[in-house]
PDB file of N, CA and C in Angstrom:
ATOM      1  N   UNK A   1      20.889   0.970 -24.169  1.00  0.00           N
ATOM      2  CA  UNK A   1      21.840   1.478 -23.204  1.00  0.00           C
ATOM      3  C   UNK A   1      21.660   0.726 -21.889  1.00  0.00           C
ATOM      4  N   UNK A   2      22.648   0.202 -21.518  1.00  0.00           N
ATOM      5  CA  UNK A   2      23.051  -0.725 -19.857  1.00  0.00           C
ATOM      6  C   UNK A   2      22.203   0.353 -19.123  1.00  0.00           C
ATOM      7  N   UNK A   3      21.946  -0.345 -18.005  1.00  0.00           N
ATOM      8  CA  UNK A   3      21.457   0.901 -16.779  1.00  0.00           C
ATOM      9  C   UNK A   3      22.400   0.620 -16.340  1.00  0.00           C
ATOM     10  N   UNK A   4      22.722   1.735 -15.429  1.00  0.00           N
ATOM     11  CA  UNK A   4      23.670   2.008 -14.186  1.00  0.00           C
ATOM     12  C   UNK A   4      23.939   0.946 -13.588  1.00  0.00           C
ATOM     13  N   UNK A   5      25.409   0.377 -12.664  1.00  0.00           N
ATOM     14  CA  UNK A   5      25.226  -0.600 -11.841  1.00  0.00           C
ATOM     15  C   UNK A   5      24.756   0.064 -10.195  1.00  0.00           C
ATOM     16  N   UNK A   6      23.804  -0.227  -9.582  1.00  0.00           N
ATOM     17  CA  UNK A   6      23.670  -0.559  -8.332  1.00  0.00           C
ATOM     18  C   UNK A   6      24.367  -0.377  -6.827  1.00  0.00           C
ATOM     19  N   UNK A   7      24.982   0.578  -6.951  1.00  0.00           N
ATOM     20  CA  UNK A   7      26.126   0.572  -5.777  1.00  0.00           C
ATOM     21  C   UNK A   7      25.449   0.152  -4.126  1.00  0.00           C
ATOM     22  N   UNK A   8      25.089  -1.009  -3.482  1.00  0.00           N
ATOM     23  CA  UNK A   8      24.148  -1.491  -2.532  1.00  0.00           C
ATOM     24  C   UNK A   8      24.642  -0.365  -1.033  1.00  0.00           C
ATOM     25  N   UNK A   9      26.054  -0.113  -1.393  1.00  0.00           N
ATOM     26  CA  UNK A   9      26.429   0.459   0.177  1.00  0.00           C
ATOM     27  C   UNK A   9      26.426   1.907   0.023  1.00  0.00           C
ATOM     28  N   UNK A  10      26.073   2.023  -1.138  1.00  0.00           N
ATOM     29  CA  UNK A  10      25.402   3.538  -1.498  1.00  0.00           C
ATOM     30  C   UNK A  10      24.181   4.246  -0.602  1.00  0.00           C
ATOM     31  N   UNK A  11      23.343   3.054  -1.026  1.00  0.00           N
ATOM     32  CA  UNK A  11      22.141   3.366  -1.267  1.00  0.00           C
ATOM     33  C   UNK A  11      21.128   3.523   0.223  1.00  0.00           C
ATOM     34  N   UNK A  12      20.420   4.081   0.469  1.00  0.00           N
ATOM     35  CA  UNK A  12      19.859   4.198   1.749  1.00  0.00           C
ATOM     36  C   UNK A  12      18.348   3.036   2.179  1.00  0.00           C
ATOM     37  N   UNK A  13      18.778   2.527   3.165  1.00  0.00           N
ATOM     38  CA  UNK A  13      17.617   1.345   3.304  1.00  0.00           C
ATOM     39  C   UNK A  13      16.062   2.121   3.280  1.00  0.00           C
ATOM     40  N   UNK A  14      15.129   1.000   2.821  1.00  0.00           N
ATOM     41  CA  UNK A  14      14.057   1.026   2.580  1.00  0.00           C
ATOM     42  C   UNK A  14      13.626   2.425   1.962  1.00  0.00           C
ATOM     43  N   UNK A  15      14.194   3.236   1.065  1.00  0.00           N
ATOM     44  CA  UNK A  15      13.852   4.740   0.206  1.00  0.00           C
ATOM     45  C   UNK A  15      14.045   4.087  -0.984  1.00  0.00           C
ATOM     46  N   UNK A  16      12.637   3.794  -1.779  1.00  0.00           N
ATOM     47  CA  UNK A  16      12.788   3.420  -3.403  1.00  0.00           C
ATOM     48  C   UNK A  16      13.332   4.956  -4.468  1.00  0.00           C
ATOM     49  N   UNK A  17      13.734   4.407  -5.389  1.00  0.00           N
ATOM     50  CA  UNK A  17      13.990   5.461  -5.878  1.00  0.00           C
ATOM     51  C   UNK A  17      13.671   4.875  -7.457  1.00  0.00           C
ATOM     52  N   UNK A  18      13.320   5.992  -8.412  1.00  0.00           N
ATOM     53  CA  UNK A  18      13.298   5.650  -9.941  1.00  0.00           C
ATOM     54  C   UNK A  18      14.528   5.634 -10.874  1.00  0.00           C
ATOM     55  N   UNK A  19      14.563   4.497 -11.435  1.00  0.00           N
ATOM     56  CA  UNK A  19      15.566   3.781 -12.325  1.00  0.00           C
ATOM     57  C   UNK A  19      15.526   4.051 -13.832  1.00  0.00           C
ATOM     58  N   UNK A  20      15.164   5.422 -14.806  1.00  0.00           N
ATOM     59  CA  UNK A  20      14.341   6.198 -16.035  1.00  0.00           C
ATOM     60  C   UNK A  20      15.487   4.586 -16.958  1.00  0.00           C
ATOM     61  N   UNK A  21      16.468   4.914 -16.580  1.00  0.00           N
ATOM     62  CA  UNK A  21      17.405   4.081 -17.792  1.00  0.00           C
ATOM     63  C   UNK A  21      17.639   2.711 -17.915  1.00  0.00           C
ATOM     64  N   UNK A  22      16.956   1.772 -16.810  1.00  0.00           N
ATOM     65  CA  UNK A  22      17.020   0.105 -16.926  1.00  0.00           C
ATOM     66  C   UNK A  22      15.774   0.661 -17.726  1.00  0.00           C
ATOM     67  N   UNK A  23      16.289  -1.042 -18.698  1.00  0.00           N
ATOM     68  CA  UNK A  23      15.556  -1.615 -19.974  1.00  0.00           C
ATOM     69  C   UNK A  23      14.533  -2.433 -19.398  1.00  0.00           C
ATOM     70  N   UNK A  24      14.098  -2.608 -18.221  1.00  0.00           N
ATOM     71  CA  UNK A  24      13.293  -3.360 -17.514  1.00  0.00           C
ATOM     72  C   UNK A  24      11.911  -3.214 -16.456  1.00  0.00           C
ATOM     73  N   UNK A  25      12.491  -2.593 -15.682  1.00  0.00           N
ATOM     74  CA  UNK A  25      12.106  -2.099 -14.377  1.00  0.00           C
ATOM     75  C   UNK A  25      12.365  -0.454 -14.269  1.00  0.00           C
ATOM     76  N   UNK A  26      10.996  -0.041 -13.267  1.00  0.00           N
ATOM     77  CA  UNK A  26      10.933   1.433 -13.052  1.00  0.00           C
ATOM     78  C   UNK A  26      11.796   1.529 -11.793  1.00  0.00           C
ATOM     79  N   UNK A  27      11.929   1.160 -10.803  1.00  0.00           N
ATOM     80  CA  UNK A  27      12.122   1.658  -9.294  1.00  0.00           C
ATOM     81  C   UNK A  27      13.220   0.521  -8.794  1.00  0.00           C
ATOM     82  N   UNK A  28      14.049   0.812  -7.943  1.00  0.00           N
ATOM     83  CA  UNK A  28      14.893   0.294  -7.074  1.00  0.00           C
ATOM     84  C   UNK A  28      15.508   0.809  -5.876  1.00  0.00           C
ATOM     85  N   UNK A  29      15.156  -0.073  -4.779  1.00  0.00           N
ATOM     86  CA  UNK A  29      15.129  -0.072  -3.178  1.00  0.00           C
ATOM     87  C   UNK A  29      16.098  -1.065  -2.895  1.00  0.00           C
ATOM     88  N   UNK A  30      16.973  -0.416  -1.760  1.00  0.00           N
ATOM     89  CA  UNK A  30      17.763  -1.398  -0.882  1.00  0.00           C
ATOM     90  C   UNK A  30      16.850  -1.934   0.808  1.00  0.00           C
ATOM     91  N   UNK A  31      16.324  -2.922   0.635  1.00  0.00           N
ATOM     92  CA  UNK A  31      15.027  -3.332   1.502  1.00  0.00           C
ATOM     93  C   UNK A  31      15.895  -3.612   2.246  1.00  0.00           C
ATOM     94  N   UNK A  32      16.029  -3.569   3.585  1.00  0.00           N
ATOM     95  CA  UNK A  32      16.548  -3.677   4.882  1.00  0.00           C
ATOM     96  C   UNK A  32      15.389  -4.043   5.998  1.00  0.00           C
ATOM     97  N   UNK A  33      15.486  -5.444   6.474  1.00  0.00           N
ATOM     98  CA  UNK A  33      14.662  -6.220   7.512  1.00  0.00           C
ATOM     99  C   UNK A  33      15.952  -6.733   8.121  1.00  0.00           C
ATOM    100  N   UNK A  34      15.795  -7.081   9.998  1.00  0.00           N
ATOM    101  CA  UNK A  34      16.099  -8.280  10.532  1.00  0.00           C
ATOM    102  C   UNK A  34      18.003  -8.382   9.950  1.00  0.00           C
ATOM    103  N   UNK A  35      18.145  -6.895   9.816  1.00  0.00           N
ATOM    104  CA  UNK A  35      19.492  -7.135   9.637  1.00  0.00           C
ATOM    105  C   UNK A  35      20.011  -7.663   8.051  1.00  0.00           C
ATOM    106  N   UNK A  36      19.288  -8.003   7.653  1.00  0.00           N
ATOM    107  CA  UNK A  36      19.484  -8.726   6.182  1.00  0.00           C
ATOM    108  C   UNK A  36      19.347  -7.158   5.080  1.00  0.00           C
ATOM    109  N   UNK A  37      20.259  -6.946   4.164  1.00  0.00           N
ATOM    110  CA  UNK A  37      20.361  -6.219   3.155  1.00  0.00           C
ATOM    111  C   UNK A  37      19.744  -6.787   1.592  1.00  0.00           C
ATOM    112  N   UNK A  38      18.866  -6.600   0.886  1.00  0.00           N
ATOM    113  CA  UNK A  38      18.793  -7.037  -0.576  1.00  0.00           C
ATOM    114  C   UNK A  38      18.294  -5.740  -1.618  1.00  0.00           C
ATOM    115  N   UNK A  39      18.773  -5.730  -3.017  1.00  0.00           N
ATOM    116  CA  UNK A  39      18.483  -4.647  -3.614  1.00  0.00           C
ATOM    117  C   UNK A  39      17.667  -5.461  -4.256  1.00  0.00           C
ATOM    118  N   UNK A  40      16.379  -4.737  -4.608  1.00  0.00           N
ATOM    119  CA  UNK A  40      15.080  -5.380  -5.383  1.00  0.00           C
ATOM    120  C   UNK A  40      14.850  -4.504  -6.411  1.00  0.00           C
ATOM    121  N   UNK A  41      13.947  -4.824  -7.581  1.00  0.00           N
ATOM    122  CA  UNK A  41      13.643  -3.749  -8.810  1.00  0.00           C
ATOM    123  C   UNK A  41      12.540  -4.076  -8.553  1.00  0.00           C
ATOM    124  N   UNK A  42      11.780  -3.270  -8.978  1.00  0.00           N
ATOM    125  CA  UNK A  42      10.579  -3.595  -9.440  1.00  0.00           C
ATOM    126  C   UNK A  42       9.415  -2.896 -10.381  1.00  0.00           C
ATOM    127  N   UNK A  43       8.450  -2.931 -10.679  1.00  0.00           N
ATOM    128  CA  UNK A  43       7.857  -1.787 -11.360  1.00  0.00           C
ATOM    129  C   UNK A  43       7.775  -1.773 -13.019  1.00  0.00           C
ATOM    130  N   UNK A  44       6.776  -2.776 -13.674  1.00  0.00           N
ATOM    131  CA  UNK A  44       7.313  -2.849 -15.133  1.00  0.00           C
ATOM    132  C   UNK A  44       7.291  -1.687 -15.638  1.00  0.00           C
ATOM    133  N   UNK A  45       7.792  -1.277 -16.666  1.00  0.00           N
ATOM    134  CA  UNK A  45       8.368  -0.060 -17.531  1.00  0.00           C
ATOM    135  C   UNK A  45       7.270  -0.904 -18.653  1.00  0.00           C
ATOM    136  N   UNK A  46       6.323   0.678 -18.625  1.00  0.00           N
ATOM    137  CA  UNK A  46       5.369   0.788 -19.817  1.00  0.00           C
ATOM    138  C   UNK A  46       3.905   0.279 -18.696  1.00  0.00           C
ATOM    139  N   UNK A  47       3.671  -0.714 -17.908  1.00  0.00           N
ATOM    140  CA  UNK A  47       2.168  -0.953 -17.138  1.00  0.00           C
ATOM    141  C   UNK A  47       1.904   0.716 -16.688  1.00  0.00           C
ATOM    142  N   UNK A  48       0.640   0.672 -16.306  1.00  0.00           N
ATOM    143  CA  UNK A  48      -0.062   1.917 -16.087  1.00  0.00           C
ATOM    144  C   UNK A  48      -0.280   1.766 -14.700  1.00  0.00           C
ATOM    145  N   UNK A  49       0.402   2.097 -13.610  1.00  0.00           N
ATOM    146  CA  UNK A  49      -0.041   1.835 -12.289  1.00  0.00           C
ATOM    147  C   UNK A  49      -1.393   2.891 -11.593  1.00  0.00           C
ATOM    148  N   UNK A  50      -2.139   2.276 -11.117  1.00  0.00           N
ATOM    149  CA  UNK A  50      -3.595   2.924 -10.613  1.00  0.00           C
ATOM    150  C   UNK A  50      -3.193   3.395  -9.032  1.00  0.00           C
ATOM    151  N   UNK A  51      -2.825   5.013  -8.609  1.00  0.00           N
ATOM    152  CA  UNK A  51      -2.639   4.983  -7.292  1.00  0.00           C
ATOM    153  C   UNK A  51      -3.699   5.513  -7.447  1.00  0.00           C
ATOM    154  N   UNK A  52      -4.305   4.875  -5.664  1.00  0.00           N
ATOM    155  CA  UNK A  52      -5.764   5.451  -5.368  1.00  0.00           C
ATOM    156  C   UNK A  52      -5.741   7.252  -5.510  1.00  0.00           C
ATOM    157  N   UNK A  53      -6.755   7.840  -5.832  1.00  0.00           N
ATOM    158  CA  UNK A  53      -6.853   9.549  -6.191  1.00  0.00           C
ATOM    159  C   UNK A  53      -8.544   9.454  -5.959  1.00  0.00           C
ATOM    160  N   UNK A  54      -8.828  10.938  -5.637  1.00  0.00           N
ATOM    161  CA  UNK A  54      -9.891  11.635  -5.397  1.00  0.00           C
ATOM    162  C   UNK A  54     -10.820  11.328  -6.798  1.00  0.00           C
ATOM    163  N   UNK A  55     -11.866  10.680  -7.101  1.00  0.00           N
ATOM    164  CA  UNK A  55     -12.726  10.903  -8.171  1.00  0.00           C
ATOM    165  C   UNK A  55     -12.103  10.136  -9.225  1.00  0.00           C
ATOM    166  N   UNK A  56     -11.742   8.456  -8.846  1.00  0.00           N
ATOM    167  CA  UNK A  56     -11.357   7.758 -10.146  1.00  0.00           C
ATOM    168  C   UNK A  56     -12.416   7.092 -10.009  1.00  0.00           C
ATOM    169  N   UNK A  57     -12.095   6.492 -11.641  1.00  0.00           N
ATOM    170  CA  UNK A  57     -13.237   5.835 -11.920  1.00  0.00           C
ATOM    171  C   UNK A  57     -13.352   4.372 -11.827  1.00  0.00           C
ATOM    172  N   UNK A  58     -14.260   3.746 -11.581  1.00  0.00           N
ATOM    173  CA  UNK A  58     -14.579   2.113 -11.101  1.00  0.00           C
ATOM    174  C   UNK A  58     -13.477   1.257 -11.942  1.00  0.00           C
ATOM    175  N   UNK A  59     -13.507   1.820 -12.857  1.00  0.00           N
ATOM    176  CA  UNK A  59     -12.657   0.804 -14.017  1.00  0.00           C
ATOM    177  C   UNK A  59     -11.110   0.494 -13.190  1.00  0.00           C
ATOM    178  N   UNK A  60     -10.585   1.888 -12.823  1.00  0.00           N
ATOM    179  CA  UNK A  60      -8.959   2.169 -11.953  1.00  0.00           C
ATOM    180  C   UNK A  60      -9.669   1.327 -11.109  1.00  0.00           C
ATOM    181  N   UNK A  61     -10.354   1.824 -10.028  1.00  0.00           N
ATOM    182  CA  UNK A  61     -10.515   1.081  -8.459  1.00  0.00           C
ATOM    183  C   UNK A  61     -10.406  -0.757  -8.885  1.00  0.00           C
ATOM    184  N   UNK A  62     -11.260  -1.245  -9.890  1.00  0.00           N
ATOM    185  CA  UNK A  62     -11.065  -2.592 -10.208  1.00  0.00           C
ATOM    186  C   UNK A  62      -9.691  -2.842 -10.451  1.00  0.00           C
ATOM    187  N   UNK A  63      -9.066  -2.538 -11.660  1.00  0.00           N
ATOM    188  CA  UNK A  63      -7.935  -2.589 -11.867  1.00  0.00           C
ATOM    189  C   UNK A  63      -6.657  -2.872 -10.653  1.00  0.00           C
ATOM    190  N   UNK A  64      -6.998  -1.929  -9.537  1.00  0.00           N
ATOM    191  CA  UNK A  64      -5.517  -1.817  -8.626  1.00  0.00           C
ATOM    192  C   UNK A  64      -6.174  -2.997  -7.885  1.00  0.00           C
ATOM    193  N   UNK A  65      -7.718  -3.215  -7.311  1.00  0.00           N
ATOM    194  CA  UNK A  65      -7.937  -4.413  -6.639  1.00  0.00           C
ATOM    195  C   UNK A  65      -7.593  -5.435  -7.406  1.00  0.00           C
ATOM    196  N   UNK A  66      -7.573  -5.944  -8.749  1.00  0.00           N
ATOM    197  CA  UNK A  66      -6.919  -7.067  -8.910  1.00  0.00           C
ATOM    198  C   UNK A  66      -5.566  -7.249  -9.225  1.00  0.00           C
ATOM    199  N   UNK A  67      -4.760  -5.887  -8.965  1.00  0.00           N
ATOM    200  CA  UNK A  67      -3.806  -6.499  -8.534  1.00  0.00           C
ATOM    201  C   UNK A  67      -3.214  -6.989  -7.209  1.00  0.00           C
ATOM    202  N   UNK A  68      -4.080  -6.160  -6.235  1.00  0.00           N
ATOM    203  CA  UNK A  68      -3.793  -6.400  -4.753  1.00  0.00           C
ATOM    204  C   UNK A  68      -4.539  -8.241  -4.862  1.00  0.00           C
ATOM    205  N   UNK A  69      -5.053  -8.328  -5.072  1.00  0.00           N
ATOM    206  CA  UNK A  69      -5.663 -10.237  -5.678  1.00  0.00           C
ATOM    207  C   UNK A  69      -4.732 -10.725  -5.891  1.00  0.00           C
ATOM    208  N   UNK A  70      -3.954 -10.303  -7.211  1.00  0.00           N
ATOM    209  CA  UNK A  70      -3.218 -11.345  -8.150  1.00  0.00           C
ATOM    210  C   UNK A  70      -1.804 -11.182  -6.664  1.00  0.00           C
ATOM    211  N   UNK A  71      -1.623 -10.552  -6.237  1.00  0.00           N
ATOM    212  CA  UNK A  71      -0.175 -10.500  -5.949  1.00  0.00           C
ATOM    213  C   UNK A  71      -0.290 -10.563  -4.361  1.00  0.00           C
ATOM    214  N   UNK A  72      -1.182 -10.866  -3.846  1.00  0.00           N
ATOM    215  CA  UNK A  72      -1.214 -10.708  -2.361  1.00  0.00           C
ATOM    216  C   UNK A  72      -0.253 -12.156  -1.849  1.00  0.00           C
ATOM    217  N   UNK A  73      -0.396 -12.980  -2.367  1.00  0.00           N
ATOM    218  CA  UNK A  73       0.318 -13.658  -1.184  1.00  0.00           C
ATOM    219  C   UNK A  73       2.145 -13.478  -1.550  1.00  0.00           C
ATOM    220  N   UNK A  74       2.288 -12.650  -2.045  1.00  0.00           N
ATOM    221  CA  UNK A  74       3.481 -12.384  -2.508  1.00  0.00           C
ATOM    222  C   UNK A  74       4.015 -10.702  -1.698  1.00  0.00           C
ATOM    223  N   UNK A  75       2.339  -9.936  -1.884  1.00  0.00           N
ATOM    224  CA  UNK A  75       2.915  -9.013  -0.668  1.00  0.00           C
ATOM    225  C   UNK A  75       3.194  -9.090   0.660  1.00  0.00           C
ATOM    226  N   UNK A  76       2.334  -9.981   1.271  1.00  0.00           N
ATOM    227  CA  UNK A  76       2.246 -10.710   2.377  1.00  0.00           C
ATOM    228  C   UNK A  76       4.009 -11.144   3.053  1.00  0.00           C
ATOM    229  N   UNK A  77       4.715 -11.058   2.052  1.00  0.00           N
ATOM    230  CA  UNK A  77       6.204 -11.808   2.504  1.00  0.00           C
ATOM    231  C   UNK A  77       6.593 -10.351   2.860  1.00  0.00           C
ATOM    232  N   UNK A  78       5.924  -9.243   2.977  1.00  0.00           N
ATOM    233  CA  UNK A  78       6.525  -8.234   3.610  1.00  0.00           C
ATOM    234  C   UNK A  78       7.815  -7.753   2.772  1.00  0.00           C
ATOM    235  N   UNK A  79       8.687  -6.286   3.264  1.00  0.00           N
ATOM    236  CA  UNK A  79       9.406  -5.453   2.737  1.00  0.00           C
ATOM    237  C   UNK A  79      10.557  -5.992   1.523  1.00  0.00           C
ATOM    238  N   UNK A  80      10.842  -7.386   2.254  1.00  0.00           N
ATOM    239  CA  UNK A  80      11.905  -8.211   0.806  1.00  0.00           C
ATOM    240  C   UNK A  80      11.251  -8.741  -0.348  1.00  0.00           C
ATOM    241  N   UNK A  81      10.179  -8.504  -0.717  1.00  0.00           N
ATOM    242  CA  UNK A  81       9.537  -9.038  -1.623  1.00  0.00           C
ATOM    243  C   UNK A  81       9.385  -7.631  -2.377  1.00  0.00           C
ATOM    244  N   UNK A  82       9.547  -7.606  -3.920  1.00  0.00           N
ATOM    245  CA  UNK A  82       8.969  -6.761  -5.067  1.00  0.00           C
ATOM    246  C   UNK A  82       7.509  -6.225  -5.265  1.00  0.00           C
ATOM    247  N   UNK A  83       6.850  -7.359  -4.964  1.00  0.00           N
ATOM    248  CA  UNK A  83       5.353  -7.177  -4.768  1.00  0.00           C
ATOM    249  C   UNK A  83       4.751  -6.361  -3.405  1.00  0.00           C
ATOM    250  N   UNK A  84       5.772  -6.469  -2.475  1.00  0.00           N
ATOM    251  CA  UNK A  84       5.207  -5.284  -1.955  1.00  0.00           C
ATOM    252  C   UNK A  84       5.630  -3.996  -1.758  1.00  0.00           C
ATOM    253  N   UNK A  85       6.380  -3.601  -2.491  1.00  0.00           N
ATOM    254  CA  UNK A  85       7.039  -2.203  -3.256  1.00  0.00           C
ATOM    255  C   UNK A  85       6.495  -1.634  -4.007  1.00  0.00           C
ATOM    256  N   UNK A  86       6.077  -3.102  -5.002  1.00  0.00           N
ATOM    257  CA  UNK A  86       5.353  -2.000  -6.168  1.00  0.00           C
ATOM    258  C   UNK A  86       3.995  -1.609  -5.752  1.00  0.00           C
ATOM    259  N   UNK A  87       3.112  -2.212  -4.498  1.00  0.00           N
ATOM    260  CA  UNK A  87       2.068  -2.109  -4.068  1.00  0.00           C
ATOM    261  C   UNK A  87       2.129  -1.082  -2.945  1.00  0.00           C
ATOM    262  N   UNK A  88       3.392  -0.730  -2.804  1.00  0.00           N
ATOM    263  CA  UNK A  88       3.327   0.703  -2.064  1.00  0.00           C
ATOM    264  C   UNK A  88       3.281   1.620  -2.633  1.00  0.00           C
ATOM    265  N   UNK A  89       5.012   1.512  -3.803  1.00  0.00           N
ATOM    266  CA  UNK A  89       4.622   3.225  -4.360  1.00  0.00           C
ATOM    267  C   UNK A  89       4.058   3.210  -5.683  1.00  0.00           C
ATOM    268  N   UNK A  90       3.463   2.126  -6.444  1.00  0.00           N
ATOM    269  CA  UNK A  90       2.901   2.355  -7.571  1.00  0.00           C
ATOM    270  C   UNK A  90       1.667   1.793  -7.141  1.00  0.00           C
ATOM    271  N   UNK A  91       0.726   1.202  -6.779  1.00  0.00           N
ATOM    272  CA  UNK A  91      -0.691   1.198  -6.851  1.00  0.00           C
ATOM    273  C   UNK A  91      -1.041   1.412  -5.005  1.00  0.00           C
TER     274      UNK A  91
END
């Protein structure tokens, strides 16, 4: 089943929201910087995202640090970038 299309002038800047029916991606945000509008997805459908919690175990804490590793210079590009969406509301 198609996911939904996207309506951009819908949608309210920088509030991600969950996407249950794309075949792809969990979450989609209309990122708003500097005047510039872009709708981003992000969030693979099926990964296990590690948000920090009270009493996890070393294995999670490793886990979300390498992804803040693998993907940092990609969060670094700030709010228009995917990588730092999914490093807000999923890890």
């Amino acid at each position: 089943m198609p996911a939904k299309p996207v309506k951009k002038a819908e949608m309210k800047c920088n509030v991600a929201r969950r996407t249950p029916d794309h075949p792809k991606k969990t979450h989609v945000v209309k990122a708003c910087e500097g005047g510039k509008e872009k709708v981003i997805r992000f969030g693979e459908k099926g990964a296990e995202p590690k948000p920090p919690r009270k009493g996890e175990s070393e294995a999670d804490k490793k886990k979300r640090a390498s992804f803040y590793a693998r993907h940092a210079k990609n969060i670094a590009k700030g709010k228009m970038s995917a990588a730092w969406w999914a490093a807000k509301e999923r890890w």
